[in-house]
N, C-alpha and C. Protein backbone atom coordinates (compact mmCIF):
# COMPACT_ATOMS: atom_id res chain seq x y z
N UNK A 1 -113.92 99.46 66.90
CA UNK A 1 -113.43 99.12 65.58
C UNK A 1 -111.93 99.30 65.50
N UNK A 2 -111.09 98.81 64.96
CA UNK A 2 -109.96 98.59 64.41
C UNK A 2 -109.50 99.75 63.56
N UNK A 3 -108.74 100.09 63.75
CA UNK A 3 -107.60 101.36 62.99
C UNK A 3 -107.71 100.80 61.13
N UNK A 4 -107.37 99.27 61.24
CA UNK A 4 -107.36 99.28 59.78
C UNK A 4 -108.77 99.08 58.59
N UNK A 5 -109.46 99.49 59.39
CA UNK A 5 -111.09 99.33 58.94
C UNK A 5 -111.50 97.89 58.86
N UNK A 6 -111.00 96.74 59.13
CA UNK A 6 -111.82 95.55 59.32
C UNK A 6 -112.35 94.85 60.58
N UNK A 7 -113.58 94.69 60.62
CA UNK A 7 -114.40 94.27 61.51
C UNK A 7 -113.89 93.38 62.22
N UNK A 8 -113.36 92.30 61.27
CA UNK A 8 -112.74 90.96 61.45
C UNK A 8 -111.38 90.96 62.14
N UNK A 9 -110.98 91.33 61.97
CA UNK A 9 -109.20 91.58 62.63
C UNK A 9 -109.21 92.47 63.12
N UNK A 10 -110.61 92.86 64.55
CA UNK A 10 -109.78 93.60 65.01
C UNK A 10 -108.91 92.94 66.47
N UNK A 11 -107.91 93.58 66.87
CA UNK A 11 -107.23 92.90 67.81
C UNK A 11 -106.02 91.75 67.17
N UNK A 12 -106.30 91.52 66.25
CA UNK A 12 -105.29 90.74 65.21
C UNK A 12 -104.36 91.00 64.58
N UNK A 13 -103.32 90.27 64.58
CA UNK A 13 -102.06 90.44 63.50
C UNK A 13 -102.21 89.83 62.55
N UNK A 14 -101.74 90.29 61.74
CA UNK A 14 -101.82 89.44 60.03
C UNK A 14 -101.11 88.56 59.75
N UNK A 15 -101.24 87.24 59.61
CA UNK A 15 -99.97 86.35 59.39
C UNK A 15 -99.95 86.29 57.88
N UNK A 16 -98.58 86.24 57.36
CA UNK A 16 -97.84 86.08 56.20
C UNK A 16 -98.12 84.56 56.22
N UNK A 17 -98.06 84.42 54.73
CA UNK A 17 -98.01 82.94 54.24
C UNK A 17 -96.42 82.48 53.40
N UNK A 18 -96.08 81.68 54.46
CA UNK A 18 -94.13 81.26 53.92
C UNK A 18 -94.49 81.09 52.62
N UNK A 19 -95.30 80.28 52.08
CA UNK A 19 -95.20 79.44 50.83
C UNK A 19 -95.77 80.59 49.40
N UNK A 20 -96.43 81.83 50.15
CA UNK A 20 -96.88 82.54 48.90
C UNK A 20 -95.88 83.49 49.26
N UNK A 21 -94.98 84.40 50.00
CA UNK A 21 -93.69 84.72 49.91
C UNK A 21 -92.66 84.14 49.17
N UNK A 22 -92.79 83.20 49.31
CA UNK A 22 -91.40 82.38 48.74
C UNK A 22 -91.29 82.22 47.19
N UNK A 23 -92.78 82.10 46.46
CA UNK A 23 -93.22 81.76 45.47
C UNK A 23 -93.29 82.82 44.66
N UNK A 24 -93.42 84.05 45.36
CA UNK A 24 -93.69 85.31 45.05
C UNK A 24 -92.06 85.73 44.87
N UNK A 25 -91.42 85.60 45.82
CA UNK A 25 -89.82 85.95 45.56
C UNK A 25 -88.89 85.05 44.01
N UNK A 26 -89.68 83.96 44.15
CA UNK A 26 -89.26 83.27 42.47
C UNK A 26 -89.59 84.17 42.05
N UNK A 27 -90.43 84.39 41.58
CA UNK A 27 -91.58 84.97 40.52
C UNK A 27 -91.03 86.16 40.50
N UNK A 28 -90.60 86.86 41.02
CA UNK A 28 -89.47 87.93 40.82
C UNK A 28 -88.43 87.91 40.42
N UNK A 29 -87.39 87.14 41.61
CA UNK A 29 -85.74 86.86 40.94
C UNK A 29 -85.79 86.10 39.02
N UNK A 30 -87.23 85.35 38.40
CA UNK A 30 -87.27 84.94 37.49
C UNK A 30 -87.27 85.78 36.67
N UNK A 31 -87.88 86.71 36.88
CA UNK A 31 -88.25 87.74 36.08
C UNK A 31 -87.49 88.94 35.86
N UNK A 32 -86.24 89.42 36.71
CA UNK A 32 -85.58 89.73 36.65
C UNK A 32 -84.21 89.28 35.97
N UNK A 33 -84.14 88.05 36.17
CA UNK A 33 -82.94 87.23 35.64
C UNK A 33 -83.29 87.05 34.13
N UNK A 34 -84.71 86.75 33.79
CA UNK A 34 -84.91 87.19 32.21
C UNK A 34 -84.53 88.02 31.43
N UNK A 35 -85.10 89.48 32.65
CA UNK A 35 -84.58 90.53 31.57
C UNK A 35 -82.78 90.60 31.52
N UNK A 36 -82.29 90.31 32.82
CA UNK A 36 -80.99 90.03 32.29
C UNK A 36 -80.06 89.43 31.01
N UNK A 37 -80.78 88.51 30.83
CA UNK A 37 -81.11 87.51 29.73
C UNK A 37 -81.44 87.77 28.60
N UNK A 38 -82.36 88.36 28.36
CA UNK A 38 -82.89 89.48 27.35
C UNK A 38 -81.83 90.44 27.16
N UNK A 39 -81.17 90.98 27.82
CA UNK A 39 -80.10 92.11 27.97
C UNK A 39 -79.02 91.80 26.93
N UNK A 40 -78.82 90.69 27.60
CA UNK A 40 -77.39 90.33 27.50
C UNK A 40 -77.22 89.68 25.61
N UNK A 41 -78.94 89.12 25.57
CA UNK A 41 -78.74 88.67 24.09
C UNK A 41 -78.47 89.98 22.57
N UNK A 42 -77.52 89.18 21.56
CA UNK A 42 -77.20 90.40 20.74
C UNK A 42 -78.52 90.75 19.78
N UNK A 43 -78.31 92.28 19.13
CA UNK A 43 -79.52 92.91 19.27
C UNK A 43 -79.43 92.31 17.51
N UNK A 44 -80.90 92.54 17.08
CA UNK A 44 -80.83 92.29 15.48
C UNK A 44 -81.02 91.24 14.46
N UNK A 45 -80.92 90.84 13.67
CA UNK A 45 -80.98 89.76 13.33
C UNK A 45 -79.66 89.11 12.93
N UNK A 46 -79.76 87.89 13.15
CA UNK A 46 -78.26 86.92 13.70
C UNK A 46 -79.04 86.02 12.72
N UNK A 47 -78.21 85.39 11.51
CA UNK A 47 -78.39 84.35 11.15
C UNK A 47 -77.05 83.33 11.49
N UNK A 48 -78.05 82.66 11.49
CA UNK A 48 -76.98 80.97 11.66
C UNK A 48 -76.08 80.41 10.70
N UNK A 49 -75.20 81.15 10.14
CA UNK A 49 -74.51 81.02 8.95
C UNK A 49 -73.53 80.03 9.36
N UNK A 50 -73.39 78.43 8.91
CA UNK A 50 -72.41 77.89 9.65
C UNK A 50 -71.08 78.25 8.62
N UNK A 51 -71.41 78.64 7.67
CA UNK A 51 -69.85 79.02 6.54
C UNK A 51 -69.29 80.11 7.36
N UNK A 52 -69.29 80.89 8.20
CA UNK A 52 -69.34 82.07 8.55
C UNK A 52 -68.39 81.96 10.21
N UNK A 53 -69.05 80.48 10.64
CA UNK A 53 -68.66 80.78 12.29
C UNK A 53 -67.09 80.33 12.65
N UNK A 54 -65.76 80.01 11.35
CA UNK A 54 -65.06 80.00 11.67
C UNK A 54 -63.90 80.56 11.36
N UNK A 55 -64.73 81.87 10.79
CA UNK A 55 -64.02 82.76 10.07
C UNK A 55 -62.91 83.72 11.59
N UNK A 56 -61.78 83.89 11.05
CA UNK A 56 -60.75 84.38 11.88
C UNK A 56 -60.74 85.97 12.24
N UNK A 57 -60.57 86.87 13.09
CA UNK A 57 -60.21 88.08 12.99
C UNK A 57 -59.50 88.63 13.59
N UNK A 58 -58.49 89.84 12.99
CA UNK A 58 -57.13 89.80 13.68
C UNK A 58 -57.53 91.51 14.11
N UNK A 59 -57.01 91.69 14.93
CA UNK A 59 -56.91 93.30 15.06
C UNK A 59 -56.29 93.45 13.71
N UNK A 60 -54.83 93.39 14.07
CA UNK A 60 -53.97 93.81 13.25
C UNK A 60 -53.93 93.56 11.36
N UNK A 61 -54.46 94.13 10.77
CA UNK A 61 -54.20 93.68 9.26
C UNK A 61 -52.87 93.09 8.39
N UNK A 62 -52.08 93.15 8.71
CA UNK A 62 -50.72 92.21 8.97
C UNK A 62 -50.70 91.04 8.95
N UNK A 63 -51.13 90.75 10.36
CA UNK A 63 -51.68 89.45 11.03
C UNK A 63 -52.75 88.84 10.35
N UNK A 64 -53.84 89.30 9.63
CA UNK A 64 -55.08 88.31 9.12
C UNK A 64 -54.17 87.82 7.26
N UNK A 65 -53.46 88.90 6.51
CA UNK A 65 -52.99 88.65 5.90
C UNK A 65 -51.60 87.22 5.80
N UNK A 66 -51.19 87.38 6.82
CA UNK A 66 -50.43 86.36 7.15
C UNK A 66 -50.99 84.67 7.50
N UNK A 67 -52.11 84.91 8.15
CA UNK A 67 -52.72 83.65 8.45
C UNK A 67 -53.26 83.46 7.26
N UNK A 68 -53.74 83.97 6.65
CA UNK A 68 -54.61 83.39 5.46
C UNK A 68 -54.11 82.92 4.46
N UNK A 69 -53.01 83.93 4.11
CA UNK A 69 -51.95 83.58 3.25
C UNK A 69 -51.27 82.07 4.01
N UNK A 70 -51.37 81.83 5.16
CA UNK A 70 -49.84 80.51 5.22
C UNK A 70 -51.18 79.33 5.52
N UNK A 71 -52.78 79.48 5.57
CA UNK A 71 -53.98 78.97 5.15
C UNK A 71 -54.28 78.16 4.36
N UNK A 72 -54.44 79.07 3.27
CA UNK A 72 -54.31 78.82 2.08
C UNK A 72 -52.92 78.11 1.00
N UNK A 73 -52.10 78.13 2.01
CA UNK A 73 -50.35 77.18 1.09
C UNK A 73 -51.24 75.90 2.19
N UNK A 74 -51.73 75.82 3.05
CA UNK A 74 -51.99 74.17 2.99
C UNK A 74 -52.94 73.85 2.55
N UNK A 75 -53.89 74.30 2.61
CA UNK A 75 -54.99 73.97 1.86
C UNK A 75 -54.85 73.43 0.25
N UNK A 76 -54.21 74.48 -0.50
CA UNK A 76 -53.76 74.07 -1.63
C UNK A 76 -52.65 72.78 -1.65
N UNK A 77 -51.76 72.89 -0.15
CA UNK A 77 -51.45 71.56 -0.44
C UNK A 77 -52.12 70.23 -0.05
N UNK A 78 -52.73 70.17 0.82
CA UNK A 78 -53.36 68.78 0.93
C UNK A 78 -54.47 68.92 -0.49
N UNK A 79 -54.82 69.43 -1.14
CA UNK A 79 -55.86 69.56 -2.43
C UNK A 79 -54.64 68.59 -3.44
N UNK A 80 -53.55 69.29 -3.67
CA UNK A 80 -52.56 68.66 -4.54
C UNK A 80 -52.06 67.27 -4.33
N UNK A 81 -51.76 67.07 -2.37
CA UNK A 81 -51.68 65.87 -2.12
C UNK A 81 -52.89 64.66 -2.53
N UNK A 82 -54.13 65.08 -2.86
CA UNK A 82 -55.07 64.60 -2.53
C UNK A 82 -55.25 63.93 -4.48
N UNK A 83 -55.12 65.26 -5.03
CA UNK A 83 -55.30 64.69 -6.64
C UNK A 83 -53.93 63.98 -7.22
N UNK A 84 -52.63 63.95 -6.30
CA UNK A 84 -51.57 63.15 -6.81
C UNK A 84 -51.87 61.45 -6.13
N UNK A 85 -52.68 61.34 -5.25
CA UNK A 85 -53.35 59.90 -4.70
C UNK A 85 -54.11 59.41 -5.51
N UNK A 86 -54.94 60.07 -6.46
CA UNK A 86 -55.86 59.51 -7.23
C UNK A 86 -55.83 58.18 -7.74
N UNK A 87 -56.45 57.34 -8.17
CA UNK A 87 -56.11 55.89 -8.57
C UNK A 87 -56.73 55.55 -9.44
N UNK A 88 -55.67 55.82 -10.72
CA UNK A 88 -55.81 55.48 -12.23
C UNK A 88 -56.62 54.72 -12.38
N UNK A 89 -56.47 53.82 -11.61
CA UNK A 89 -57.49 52.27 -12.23
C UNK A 89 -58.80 52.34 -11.76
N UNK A 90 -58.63 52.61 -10.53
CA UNK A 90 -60.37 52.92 -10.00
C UNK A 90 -61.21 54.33 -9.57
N UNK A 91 -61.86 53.92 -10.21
CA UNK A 91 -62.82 55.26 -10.25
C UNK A 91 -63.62 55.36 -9.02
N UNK A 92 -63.96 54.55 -8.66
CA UNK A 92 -64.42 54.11 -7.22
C UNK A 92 -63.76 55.51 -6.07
N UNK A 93 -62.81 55.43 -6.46
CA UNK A 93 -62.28 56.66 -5.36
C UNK A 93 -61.92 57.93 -5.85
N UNK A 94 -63.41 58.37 -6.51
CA UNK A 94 -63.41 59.95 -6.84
C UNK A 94 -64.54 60.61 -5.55
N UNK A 95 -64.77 59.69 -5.36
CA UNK A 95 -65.95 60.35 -4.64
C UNK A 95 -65.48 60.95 -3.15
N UNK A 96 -64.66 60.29 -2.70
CA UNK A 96 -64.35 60.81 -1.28
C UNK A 96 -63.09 62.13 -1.77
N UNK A 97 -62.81 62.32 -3.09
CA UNK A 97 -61.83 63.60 -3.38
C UNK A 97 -63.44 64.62 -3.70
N UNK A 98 -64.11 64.25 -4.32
CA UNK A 98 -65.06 64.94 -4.70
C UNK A 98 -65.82 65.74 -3.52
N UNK A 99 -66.00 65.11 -2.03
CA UNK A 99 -66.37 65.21 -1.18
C UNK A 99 -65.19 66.29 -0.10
N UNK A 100 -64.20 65.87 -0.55
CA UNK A 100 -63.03 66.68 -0.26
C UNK A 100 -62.70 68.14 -0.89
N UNK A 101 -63.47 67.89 -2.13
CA UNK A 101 -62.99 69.06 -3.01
C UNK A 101 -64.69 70.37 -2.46
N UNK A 102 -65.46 69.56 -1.72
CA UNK A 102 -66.19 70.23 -1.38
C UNK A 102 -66.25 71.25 0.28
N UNK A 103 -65.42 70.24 0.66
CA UNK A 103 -65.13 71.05 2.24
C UNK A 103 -63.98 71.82 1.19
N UNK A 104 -63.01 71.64 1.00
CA UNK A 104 -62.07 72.68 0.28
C UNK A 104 -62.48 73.63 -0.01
N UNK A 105 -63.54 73.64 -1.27
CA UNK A 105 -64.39 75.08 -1.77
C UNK A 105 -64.78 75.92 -0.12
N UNK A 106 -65.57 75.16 0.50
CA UNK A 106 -66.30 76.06 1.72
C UNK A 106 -64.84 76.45 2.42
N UNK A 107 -63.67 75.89 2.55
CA UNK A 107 -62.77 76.78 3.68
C UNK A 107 -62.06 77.81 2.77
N UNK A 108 -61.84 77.53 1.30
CA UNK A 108 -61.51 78.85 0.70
C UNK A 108 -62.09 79.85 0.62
N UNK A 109 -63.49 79.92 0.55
CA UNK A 109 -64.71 80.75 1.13
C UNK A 109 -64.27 81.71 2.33
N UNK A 110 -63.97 80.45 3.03
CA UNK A 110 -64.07 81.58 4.48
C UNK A 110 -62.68 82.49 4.08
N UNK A 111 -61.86 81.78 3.94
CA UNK A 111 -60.32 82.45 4.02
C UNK A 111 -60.62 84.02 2.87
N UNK A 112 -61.44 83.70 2.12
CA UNK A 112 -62.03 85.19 1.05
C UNK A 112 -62.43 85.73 2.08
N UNK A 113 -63.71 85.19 2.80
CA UNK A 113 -64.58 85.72 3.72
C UNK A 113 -63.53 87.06 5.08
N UNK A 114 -62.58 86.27 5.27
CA UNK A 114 -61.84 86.45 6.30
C UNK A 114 -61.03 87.48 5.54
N UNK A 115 -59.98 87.49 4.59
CA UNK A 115 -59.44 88.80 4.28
C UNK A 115 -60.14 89.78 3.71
N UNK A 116 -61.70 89.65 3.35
CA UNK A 116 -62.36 90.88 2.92
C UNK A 116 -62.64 91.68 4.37
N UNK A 117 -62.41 90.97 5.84
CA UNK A 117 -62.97 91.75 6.83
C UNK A 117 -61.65 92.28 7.43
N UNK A 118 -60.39 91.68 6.65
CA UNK A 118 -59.08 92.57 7.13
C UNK A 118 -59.19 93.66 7.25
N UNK A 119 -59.34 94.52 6.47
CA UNK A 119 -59.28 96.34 6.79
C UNK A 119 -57.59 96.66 6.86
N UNK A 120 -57.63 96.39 5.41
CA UNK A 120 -56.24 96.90 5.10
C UNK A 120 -55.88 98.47 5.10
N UNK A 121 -54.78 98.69 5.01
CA UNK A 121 -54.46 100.13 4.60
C UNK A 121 -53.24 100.25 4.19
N UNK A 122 -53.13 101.41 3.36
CA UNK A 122 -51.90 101.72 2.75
C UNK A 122 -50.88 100.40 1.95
N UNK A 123 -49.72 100.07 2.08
CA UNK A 123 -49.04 99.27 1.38
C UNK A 123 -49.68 97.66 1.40
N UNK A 124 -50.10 97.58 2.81
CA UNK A 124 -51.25 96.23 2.57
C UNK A 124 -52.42 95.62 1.65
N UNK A 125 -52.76 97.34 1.30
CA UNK A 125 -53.85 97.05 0.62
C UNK A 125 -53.56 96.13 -1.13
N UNK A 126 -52.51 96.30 -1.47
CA UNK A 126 -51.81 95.81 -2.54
C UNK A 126 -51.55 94.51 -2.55
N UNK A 127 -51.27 93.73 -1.30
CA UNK A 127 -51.14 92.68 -0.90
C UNK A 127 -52.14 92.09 -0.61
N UNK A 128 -53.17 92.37 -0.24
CA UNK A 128 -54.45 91.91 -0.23
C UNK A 128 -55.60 91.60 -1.35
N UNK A 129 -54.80 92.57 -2.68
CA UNK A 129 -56.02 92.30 -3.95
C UNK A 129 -55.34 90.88 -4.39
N UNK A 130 -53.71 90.98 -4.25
CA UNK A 130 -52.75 89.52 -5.00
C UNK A 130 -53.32 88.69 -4.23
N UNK A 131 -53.62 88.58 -2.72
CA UNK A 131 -54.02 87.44 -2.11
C UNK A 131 -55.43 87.42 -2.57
N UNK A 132 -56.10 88.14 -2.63
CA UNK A 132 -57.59 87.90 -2.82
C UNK A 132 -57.57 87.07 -4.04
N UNK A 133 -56.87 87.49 -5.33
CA UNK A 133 -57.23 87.39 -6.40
C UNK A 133 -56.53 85.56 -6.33
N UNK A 134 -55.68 85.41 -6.01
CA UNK A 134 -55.16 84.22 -6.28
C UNK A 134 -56.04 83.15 -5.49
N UNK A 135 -56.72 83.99 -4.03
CA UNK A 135 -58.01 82.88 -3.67
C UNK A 135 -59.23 82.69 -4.78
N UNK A 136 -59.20 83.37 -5.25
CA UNK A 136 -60.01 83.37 -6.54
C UNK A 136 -60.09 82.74 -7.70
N UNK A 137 -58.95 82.28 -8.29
CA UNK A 137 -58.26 81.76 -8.96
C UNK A 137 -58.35 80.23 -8.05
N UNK A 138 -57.77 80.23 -7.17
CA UNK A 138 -57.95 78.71 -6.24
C UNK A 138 -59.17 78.14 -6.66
N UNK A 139 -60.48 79.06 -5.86
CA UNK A 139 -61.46 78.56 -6.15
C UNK A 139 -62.25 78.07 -7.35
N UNK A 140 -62.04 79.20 -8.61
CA UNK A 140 -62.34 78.30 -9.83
C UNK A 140 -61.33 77.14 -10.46
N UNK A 141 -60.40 76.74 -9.44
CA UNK A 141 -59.40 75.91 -9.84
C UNK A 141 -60.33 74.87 -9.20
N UNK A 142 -60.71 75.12 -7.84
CA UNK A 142 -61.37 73.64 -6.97
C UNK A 142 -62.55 73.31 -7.96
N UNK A 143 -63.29 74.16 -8.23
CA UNK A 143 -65.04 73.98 -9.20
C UNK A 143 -64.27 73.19 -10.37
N UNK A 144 -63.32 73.28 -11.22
CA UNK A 144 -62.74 73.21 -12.48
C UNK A 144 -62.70 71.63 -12.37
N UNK A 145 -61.83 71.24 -10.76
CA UNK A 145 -61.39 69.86 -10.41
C UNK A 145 -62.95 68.53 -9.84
N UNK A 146 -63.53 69.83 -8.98
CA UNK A 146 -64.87 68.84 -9.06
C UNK A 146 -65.70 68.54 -10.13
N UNK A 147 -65.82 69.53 -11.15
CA UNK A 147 -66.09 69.49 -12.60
C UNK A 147 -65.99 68.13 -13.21
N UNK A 148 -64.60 67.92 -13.17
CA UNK A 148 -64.02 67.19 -14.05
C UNK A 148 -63.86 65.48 -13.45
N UNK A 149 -63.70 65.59 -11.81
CA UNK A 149 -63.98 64.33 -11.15
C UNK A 149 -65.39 63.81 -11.44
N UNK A 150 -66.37 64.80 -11.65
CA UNK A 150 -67.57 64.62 -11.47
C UNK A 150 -68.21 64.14 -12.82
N UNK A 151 -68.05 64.56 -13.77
CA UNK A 151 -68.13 64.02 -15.20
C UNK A 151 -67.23 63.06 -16.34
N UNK A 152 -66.36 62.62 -15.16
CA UNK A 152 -65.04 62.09 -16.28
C UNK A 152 -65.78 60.52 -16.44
N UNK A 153 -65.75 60.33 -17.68
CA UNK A 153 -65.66 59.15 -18.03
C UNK A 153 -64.90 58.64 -18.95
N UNK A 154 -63.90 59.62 -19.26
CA UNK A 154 -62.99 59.24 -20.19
C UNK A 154 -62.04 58.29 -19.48
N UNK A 155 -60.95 58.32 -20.60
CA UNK A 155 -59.53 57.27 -19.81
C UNK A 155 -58.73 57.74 -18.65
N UNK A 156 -57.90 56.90 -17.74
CA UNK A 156 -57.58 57.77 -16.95
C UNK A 156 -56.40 58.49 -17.03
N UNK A 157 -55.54 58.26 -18.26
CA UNK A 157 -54.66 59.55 -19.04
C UNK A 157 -55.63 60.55 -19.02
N UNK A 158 -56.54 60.40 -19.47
CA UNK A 158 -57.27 61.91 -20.15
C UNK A 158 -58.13 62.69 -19.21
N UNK A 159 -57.84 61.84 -18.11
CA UNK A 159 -58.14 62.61 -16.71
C UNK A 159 -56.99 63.22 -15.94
N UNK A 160 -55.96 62.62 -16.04
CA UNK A 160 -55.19 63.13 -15.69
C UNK A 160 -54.28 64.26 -16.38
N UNK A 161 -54.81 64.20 -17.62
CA UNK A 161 -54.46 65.23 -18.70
C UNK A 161 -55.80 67.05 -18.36
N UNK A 162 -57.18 66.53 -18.05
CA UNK A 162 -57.78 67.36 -17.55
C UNK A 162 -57.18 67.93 -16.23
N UNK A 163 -56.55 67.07 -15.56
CA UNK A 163 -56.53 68.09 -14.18
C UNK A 163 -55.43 68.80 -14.13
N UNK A 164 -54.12 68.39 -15.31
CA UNK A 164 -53.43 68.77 -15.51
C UNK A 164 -53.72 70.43 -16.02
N UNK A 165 -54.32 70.32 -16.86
CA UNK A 165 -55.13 71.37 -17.47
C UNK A 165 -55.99 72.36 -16.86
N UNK A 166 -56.67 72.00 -16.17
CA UNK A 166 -57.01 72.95 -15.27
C UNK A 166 -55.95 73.94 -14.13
N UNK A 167 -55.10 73.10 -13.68
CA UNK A 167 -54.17 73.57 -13.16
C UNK A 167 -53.42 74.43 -13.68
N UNK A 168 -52.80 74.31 -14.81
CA UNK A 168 -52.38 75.55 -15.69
C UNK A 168 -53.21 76.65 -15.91
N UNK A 169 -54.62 76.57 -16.02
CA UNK A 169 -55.47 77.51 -16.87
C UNK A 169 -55.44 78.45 -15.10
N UNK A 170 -54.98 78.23 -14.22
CA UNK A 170 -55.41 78.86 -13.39
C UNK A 170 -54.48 79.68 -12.21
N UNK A 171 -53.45 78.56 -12.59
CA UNK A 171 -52.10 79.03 -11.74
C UNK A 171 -50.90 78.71 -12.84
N UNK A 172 -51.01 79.01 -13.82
CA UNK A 172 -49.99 78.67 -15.17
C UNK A 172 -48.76 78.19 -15.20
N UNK A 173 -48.69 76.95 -14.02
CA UNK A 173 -47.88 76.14 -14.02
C UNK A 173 -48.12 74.75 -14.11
């Protein structure tokens, strides 16, 4: 009898099978490379916020104040460029400002979004409620303007007398 207790083999070597080695070595490196995979993914719950994914962050609180602030002077200007284009006569072209005034709202969002994650301190922090507050002010300025694109059926003096109006009630110039 045979050392390894089978009847059958004795005097025999055991041959390996290439193809269940090989298959067997996937079946490992796969399974390993998963948990890598698994590893590497972040822990928690992650929502898919697309308002969220192009929000900026600076080390420095200085720096996020500065971008947002020189942000927000274009934003507000292409908004201004956008309601001095308007066209008295046709109404026809409220809709693509209206549509405009809606990506506007969402990037003033972020730019709030973005200096609430500044982490100001000391003399910054003062500079950060004026900037906050005046994004604030922006934004019920943009709602005020889609408002008023969105319901006007008056004349187009008296539209242009509303947006006039809104503009004051919010930045009092």
């Amino acid at each position: 009898m045979s050392s390894d207790g089978n009847k059958y083999n004795s005097g025999k070597t055991k041959k390996y099978n290439k193809k269940g080695i090989i298959l067997t070595s996937c079946i490992v490196v796969g399974i390993i490379g998963a948990s890598f995979l698994i590893w590497f993914l972040p822990q928690g719950n992650v929502k898919n916020n697309t308002t969220n994914d192009t929000m900026m962050l600076f080390s420095n609180p200085n720096d996020t104040l500065i971008s947002v602030n020189n942000q927000y002077v274009i934003l507000k200007d292409e908004v201004d460029s956008q309601l001095k284009n308007i066209s008295i006569t046709n109404r026809s072209n409220l809709t693509p400002i209206r549509n405009s005034l809606d990506v506007s709202i969402t990037q003033n969002n972020q730019l709030m979004q973005t200096l609430l994650n500044g982490n100001p301190s000391g003399s910054l922090v003062n500079e950060y409620v004026k900037l906050m507050n005046t994004l604030k002010n922006f934004s019920f300025y943009l709602v005020d303007i889609k408002n008023i694109t969105s319901s006007s059926q008056s004349s187009s003096d008296s539209l242009m007398k509303d947006l006039t109006t809104a503009k004051k009630r919010w930045f009092g110039n």
